[in-house]
PDB file of N, CA and C in Angstrom:
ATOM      1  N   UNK A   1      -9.013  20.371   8.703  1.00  0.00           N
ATOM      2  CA  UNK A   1      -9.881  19.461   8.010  1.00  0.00           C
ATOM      3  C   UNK A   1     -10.084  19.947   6.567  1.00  0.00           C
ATOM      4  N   UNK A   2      -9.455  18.680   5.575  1.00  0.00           N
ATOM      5  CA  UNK A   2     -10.090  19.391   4.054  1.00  0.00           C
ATOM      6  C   UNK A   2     -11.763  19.333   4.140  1.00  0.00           C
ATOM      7  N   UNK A   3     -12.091  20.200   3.135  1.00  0.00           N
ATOM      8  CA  UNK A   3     -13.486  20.708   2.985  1.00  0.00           C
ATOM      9  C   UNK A   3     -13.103  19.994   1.627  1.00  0.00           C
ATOM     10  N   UNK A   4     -14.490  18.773   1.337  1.00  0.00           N
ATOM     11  CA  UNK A   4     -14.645  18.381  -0.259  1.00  0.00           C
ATOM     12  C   UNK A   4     -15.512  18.604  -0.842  1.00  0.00           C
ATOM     13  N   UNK A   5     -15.774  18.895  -1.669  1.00  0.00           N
ATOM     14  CA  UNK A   5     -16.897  19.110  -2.923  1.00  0.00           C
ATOM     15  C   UNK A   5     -17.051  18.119  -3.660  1.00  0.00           C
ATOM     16  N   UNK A   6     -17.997  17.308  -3.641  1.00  0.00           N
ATOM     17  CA  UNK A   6     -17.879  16.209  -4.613  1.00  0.00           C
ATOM     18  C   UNK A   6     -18.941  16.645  -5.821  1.00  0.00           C
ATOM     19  N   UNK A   7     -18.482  15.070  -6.565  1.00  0.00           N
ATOM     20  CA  UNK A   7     -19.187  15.427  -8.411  1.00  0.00           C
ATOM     21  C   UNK A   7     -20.759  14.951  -8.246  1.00  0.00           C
ATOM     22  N   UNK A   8     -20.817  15.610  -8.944  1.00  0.00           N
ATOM     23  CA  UNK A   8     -22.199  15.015  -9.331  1.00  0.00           C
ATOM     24  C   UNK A   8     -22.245  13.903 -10.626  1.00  0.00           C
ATOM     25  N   UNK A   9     -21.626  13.180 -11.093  1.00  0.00           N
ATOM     26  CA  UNK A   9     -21.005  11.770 -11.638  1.00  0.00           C
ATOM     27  C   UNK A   9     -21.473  10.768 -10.663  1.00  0.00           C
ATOM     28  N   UNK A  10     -21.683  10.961  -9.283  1.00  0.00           N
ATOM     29  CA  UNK A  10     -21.828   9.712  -8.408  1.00  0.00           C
ATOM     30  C   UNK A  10     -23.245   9.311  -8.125  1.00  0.00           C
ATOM     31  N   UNK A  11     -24.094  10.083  -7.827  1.00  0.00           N
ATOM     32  CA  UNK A  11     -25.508   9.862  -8.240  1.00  0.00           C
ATOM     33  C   UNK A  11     -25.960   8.889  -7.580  1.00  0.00           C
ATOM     34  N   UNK A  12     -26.315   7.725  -8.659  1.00  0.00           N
ATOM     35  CA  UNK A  12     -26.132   6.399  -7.483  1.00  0.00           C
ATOM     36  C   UNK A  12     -25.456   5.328  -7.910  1.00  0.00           C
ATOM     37  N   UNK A  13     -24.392   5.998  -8.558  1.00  0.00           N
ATOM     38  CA  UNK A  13     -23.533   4.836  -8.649  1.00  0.00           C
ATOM     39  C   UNK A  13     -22.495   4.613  -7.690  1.00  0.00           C
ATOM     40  N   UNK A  14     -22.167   2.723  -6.870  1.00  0.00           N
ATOM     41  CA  UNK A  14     -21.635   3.177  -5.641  1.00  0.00           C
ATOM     42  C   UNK A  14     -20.039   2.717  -6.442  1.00  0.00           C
ATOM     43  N   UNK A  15     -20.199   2.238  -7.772  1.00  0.00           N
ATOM     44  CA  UNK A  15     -18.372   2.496  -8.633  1.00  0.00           C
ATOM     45  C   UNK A  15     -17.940   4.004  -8.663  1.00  0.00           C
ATOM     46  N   UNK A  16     -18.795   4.568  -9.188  1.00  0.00           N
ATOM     47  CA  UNK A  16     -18.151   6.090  -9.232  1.00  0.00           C
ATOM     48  C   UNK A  16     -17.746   6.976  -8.470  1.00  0.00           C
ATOM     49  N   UNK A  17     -18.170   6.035  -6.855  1.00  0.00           N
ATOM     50  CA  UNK A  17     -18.442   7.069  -5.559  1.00  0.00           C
ATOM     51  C   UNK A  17     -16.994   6.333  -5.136  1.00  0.00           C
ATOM     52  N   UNK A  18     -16.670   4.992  -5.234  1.00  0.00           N
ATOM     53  CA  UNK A  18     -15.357   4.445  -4.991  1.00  0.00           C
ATOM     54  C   UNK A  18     -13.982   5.246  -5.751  1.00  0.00           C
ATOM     55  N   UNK A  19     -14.677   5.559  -6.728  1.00  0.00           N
ATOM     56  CA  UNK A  19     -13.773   6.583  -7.764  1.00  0.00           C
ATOM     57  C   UNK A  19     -13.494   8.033  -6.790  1.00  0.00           C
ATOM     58  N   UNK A  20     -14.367   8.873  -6.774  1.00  0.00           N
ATOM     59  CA  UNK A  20     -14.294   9.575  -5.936  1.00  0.00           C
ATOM     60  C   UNK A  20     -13.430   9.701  -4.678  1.00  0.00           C
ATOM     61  N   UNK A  21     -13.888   8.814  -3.870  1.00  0.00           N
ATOM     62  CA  UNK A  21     -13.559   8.734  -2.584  1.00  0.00           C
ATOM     63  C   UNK A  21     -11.735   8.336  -2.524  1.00  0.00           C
ATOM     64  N   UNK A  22     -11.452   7.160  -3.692  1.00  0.00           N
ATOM     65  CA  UNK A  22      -9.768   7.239  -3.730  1.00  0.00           C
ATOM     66  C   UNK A  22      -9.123   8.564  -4.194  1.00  0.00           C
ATOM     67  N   UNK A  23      -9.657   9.206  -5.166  1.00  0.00           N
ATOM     68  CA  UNK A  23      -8.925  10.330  -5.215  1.00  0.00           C
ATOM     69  C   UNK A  23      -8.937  11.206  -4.407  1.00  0.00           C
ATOM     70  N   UNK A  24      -9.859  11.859  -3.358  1.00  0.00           N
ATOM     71  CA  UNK A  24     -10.247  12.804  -2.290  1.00  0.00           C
ATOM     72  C   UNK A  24      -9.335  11.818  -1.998  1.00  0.00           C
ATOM     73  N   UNK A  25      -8.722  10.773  -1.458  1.00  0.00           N
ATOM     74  CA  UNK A  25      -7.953  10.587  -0.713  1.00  0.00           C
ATOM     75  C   UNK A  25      -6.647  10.452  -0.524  1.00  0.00           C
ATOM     76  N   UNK A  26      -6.361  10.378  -2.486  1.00  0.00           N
ATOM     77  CA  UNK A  26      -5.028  10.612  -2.817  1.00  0.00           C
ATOM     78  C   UNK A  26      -4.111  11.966  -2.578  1.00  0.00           C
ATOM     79  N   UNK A  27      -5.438  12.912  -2.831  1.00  0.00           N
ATOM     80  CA  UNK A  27      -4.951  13.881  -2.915  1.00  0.00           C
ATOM     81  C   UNK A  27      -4.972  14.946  -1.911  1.00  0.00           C
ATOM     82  N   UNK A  28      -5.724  14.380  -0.725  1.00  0.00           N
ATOM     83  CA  UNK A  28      -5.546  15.216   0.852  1.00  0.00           C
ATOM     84  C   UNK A  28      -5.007  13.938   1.321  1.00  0.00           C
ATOM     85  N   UNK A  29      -3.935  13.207   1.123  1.00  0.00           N
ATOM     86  CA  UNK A  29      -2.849  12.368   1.941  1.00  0.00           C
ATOM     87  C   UNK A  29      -3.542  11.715   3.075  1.00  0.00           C
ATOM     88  N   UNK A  30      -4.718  10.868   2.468  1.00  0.00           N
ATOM     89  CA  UNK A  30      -5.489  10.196   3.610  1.00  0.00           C
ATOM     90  C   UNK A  30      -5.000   8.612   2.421  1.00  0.00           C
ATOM     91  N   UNK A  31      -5.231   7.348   3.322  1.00  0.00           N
ATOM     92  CA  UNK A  31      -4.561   6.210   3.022  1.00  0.00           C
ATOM     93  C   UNK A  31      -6.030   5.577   3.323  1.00  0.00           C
ATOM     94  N   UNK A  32      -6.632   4.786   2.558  1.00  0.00           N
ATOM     95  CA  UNK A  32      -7.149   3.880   2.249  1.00  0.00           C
ATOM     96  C   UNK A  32      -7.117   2.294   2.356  1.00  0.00           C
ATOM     97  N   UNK A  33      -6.268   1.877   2.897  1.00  0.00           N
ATOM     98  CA  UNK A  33      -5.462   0.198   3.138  1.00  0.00           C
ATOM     99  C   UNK A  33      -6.452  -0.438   2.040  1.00  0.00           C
ATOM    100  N   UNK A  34      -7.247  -0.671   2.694  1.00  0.00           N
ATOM    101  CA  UNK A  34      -8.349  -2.035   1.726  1.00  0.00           C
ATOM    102  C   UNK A  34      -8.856  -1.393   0.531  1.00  0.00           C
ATOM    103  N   UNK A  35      -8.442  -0.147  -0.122  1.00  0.00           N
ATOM    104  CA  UNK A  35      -9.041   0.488  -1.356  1.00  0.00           C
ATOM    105  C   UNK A  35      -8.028  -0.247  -2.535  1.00  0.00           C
ATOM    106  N   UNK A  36      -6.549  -0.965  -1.828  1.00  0.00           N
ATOM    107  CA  UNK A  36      -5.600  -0.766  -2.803  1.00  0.00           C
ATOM    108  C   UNK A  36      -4.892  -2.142  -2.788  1.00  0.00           C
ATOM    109  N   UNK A  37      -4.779  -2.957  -3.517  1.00  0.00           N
ATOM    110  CA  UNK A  37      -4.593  -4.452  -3.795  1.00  0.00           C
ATOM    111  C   UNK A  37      -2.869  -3.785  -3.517  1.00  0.00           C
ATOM    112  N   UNK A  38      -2.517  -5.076  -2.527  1.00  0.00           N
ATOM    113  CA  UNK A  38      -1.087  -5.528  -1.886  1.00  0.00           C
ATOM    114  C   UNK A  38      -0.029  -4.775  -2.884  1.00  0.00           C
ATOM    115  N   UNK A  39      -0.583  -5.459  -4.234  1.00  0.00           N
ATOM    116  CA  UNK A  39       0.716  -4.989  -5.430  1.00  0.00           C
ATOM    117  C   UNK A  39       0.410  -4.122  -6.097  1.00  0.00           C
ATOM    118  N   UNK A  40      -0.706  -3.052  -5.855  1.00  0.00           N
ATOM    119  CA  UNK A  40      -1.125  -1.394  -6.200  1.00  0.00           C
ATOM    120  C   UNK A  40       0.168  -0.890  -6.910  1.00  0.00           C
ATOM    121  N   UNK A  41       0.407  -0.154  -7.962  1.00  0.00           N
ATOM    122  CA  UNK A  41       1.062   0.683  -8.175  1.00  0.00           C
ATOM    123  C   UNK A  41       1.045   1.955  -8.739  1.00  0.00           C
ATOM    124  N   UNK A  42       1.585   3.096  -8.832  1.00  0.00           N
ATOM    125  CA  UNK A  42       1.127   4.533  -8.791  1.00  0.00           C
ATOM    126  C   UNK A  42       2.330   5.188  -9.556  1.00  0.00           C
ATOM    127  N   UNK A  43       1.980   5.409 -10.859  1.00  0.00           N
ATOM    128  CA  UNK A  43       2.737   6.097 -11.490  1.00  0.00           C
ATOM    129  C   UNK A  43       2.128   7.877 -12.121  1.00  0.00           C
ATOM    130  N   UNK A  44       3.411   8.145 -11.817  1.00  0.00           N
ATOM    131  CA  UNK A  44       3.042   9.793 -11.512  1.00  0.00           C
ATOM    132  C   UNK A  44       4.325  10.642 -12.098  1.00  0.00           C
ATOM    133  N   UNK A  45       4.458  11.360 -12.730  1.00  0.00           N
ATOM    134  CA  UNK A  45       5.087  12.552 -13.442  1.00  0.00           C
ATOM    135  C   UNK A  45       6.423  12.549 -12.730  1.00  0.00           C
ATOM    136  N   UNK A  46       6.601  11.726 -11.529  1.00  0.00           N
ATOM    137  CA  UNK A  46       8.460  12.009 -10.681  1.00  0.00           C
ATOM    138  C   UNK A  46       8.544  10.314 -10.751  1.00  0.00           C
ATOM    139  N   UNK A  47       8.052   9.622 -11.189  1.00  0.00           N
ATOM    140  CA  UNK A  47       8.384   7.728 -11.049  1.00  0.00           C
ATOM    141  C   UNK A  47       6.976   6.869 -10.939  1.00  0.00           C
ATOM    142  N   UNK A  48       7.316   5.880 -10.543  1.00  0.00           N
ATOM    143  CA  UNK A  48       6.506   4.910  -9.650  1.00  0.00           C
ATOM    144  C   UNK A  48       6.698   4.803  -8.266  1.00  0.00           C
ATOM    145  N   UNK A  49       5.267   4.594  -8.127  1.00  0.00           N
ATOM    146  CA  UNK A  49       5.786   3.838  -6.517  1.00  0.00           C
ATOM    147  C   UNK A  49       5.006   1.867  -6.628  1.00  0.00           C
ATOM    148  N   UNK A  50       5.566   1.329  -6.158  1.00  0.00           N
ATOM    149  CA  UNK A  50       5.034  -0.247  -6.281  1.00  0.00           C
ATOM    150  C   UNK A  50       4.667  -0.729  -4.916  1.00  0.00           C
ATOM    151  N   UNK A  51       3.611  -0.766  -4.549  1.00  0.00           N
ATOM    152  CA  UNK A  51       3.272  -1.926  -3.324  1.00  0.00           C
ATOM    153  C   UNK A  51       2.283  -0.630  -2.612  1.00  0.00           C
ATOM    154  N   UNK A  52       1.140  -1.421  -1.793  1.00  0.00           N
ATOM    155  CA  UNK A  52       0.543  -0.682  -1.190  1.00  0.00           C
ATOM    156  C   UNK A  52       1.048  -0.035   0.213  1.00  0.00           C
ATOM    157  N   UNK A  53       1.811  -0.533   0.927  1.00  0.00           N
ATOM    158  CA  UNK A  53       2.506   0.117   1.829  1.00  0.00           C
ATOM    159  C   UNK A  53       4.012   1.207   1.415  1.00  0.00           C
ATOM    160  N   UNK A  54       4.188   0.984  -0.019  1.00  0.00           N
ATOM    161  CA  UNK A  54       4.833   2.464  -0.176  1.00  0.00           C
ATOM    162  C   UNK A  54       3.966   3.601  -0.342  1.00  0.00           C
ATOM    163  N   UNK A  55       2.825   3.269  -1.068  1.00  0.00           N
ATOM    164  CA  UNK A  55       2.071   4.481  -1.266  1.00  0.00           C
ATOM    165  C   UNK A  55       1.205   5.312   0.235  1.00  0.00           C
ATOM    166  N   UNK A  56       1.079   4.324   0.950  1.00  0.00           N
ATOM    167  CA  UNK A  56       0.364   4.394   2.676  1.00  0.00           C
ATOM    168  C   UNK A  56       1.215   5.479   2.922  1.00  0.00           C
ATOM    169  N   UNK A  57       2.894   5.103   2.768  1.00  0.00           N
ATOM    170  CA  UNK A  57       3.785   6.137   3.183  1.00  0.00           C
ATOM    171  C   UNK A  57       3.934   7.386   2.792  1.00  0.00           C
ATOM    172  N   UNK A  58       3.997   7.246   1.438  1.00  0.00           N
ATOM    173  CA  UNK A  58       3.849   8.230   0.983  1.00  0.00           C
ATOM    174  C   UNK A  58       3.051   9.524   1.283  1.00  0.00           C
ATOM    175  N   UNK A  59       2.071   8.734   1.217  1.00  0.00           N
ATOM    176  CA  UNK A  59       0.318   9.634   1.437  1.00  0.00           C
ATOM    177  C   UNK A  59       0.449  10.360   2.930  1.00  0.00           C
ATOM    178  N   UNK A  60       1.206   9.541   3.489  1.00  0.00           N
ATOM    179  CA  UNK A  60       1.301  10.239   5.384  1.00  0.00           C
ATOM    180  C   UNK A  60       2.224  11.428   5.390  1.00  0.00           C
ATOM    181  N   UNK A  61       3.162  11.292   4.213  1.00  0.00           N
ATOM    182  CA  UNK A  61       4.238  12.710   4.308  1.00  0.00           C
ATOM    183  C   UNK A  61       3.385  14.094   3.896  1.00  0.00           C
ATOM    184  N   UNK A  62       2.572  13.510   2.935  1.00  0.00           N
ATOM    185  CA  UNK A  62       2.035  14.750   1.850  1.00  0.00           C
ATOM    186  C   UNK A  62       1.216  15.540   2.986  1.00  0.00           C
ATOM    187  N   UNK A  63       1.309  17.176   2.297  1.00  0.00           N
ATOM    188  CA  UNK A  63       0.643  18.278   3.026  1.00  0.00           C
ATOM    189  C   UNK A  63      -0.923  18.233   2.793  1.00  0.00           C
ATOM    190  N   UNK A  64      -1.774  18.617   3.994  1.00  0.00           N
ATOM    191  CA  UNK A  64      -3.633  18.775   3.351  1.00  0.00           C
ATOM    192  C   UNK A  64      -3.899  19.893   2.988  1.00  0.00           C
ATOM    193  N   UNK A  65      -4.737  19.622   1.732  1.00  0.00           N
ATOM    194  CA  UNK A  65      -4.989  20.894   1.249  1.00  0.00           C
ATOM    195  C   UNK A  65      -6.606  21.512   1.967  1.00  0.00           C
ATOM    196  N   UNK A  66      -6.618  22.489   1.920  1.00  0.00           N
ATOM    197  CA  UNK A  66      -7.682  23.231   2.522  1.00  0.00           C
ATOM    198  C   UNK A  66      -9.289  22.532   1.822  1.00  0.00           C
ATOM    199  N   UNK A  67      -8.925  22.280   0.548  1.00  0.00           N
ATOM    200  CA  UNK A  67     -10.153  22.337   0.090  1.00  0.00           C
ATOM    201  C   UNK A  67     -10.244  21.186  -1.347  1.00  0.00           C
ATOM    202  N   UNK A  68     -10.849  20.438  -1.282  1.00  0.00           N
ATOM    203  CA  UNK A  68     -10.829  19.479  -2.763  1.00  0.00           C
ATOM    204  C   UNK A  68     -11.965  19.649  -3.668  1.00  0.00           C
ATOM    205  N   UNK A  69     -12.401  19.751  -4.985  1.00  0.00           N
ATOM    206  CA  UNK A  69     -12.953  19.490  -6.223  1.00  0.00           C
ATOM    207  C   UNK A  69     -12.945  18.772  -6.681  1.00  0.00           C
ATOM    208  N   UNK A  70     -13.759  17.649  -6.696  1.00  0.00           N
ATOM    209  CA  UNK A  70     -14.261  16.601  -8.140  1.00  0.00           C
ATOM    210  C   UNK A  70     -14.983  17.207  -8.848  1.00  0.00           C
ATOM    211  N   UNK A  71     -14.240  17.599 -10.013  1.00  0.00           N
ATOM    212  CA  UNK A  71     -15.548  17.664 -11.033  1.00  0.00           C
ATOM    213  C   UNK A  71     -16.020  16.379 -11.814  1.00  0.00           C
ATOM    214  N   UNK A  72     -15.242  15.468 -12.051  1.00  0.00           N
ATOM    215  CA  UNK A  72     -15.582  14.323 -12.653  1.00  0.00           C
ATOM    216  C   UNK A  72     -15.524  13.266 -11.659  1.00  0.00           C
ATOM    217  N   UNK A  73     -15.935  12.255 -11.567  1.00  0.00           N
ATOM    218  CA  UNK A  73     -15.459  10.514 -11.148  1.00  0.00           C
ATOM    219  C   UNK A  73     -16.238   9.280 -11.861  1.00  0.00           C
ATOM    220  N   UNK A  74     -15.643   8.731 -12.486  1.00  0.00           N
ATOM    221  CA  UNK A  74     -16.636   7.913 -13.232  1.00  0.00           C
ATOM    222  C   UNK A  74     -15.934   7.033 -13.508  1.00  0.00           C
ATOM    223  N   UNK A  75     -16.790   5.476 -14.166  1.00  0.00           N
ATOM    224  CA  UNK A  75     -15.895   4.370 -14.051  1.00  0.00           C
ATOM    225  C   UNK A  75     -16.826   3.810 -15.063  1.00  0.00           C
ATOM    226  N   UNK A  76     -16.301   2.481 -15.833  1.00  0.00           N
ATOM    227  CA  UNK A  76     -16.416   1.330 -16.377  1.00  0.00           C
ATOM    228  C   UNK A  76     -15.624  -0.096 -16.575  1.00  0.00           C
ATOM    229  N   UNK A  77     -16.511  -0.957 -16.063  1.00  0.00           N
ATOM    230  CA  UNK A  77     -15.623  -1.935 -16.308  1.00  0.00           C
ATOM    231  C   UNK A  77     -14.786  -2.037 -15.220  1.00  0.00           C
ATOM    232  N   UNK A  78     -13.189  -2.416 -15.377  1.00  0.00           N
ATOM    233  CA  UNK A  78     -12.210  -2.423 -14.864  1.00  0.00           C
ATOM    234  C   UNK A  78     -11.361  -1.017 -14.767  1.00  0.00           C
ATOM    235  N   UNK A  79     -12.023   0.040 -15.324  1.00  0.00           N
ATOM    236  CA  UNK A  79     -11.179   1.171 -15.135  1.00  0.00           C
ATOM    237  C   UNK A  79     -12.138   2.396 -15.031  1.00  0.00           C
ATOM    238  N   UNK A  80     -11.294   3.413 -14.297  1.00  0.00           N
ATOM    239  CA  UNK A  80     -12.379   5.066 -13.715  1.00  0.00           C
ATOM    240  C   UNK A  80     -11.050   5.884 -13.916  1.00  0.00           C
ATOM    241  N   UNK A  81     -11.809   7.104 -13.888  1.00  0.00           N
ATOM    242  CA  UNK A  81     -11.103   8.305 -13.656  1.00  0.00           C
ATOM    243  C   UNK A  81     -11.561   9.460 -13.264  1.00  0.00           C
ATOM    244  N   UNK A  82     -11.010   9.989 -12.596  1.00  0.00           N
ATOM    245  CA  UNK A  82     -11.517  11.329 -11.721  1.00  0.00           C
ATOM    246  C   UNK A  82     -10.453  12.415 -11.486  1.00  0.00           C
ATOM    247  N   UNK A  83     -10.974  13.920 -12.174  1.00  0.00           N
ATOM    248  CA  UNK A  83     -10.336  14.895 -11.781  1.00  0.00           C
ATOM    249  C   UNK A  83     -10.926  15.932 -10.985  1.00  0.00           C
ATOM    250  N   UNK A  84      -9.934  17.157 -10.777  1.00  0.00           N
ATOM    251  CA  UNK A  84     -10.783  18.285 -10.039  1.00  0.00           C
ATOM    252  C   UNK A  84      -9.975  19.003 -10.110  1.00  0.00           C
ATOM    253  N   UNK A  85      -9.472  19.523  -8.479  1.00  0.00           N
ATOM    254  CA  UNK A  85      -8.720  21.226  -8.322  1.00  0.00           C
ATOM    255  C   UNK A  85      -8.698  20.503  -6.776  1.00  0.00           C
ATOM    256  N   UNK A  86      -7.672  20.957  -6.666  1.00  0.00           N
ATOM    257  CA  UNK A  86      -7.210  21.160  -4.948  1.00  0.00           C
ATOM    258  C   UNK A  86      -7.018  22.836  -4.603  1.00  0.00           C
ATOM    259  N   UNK A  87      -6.595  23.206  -3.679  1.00  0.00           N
ATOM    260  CA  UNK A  87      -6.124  24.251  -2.695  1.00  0.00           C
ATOM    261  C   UNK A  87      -5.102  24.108  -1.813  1.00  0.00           C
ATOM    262  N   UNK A  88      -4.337  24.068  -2.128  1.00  0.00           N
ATOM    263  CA  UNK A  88      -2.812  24.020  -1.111  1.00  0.00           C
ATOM    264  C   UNK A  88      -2.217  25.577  -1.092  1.00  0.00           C
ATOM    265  N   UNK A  89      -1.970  25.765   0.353  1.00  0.00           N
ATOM    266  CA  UNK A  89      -1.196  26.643   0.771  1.00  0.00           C
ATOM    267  C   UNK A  89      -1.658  27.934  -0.269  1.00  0.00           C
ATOM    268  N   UNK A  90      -3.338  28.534  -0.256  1.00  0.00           N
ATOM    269  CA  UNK A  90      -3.843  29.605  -1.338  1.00  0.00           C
ATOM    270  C   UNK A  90      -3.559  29.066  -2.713  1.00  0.00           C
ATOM    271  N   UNK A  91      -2.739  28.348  -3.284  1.00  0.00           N
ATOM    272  CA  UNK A  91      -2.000  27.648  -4.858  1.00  0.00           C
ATOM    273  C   UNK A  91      -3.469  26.638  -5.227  1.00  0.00           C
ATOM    274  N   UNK A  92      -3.996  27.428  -5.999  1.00  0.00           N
ATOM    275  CA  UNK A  92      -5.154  26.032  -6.685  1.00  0.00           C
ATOM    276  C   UNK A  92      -3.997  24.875  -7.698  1.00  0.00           C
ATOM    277  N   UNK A  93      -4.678  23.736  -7.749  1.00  0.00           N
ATOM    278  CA  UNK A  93      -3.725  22.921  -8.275  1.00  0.00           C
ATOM    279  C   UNK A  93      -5.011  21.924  -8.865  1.00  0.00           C
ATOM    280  N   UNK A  94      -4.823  21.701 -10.430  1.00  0.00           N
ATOM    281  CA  UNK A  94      -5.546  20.689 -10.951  1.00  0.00           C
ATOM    282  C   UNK A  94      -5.001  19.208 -10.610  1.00  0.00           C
ATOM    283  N   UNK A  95      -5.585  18.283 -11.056  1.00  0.00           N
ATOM    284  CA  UNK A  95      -5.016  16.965 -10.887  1.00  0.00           C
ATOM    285  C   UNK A  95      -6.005  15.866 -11.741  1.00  0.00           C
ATOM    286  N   UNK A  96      -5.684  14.916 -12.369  1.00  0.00           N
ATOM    287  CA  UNK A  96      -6.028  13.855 -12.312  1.00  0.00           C
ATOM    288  C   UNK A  96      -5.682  12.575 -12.487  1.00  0.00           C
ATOM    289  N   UNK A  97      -6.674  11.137 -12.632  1.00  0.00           N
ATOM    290  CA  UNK A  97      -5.988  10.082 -11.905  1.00  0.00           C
ATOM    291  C   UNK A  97      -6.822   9.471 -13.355  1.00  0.00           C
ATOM    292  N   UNK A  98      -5.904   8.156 -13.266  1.00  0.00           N
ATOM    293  CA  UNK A  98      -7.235   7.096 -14.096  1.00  0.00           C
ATOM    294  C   UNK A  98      -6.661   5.974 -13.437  1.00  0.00           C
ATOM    295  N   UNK A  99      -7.118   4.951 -12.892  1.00  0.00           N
ATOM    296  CA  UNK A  99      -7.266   4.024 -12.383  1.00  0.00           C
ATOM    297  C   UNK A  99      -7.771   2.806 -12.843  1.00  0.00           C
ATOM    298  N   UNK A 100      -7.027   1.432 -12.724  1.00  0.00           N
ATOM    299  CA  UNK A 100      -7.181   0.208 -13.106  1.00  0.00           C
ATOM    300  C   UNK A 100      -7.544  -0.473 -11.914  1.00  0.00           C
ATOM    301  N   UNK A 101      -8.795  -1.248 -11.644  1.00  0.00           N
ATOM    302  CA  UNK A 101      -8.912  -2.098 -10.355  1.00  0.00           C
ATOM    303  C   UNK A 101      -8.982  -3.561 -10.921  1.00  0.00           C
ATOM    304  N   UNK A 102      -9.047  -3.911  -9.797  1.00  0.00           N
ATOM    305  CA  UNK A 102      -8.500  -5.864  -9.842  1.00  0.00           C
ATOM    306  C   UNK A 102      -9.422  -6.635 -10.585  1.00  0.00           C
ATOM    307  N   UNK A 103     -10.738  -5.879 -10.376  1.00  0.00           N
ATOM    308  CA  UNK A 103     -12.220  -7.127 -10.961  1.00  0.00           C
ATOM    309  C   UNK A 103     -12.878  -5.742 -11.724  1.00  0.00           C
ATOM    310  N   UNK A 104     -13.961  -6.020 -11.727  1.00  0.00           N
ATOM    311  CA  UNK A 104     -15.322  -5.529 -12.427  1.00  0.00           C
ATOM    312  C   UNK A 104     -15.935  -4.388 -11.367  1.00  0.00           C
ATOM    313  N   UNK A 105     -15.885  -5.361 -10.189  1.00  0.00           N
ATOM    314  CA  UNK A 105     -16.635  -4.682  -9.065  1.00  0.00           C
ATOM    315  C   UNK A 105     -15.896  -2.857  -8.721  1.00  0.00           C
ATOM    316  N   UNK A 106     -14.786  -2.570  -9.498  1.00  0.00           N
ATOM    317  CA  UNK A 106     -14.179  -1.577  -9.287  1.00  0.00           C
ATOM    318  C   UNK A 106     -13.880  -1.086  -7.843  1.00  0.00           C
ATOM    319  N   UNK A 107     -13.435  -2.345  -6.585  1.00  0.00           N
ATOM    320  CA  UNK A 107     -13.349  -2.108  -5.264  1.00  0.00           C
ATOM    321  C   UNK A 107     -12.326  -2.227  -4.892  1.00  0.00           C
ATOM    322  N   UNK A 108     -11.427  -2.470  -5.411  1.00  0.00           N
ATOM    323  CA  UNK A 108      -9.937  -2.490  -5.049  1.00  0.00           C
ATOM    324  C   UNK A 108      -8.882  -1.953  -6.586  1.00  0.00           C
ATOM    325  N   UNK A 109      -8.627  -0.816  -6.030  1.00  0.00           N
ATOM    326  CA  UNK A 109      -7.172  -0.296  -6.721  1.00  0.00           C
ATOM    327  C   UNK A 109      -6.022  -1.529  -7.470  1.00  0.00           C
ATOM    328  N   UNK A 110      -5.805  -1.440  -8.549  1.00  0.00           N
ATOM    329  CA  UNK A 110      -4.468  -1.981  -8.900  1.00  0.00           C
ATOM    330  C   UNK A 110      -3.182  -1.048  -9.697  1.00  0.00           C
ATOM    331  N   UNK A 111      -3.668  -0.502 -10.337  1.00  0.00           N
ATOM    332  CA  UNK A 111      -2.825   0.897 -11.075  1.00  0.00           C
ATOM    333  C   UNK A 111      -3.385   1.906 -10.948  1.00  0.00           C
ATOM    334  N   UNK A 112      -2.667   2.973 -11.005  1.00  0.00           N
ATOM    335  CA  UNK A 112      -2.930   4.189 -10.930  1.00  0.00           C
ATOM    336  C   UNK A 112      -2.130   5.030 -11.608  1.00  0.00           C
ATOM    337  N   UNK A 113      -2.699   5.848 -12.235  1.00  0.00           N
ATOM    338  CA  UNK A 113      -1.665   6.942 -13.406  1.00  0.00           C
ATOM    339  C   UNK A 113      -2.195   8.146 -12.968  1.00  0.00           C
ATOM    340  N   UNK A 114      -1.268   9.324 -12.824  1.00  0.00           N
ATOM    341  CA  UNK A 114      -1.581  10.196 -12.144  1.00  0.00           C
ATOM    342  C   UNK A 114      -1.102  11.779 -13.067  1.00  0.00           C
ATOM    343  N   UNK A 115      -1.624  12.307 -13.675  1.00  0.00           N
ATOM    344  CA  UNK A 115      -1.166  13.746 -14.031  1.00  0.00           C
ATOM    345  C   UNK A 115      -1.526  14.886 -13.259  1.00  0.00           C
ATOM    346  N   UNK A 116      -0.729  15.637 -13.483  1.00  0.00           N
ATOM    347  CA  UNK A 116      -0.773  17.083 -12.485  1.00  0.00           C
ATOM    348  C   UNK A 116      -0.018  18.113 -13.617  1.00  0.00           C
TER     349      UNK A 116
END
């Protein structure tokens, strides 16, 4: 089981906590279905991936890391971003995401840009 640490960015905002919660999930290879609009796409430092059932797949291969860090998650509008630190295999590993969703409501994923 990853162990998460979340940000203190979320407070009571329940956009920033949606922020949050996709990346803890991007990044311990947990899949989200209804976080991520049909035509989601995820571009990341090795390509794209296009459609929400490539990324589902994806996410099921990837290894869990012991332990996750948000230090940030925060959002406006139509777009958030959230970084931290993982723990894989003793290897700390930074990461972050910025994210485009479909409406305002920031409840469904449409892009995703990803550095590491």
């Amino acid at each position: 089981m990853t162990i998460v640490r979340g940000s203190t960015d979320c407070g009571n905002s329940p956009k920033n906590l949606f922020v949050q919660t996709v990346a803890v999930a991007l990044v311990s290879g947990e899949f989200i279905a209804d976080a991520f609009a049909e035509s989601a796409s995820w571009h990341h430092p090795g390509g794209v991936m296009e459609g929400r059932s490539a990324i589902g797949e994806w996410l099921a291969r990837q290894p869990k890391p012991a332990e996750v860090t948000i230090a940030h998650a925060i959002s406006h509008g139509r777009v958030g971003a959230a970084n931290g630190t993982l723990n894989l295999d003793g290897q700390p590993r930074r990461f972050a995401f910025l994210f485009e969703f479909t409406n305002t409501k920031a409840n469904v994923v449409s892009r995703i840009e990803s550095y590491d």
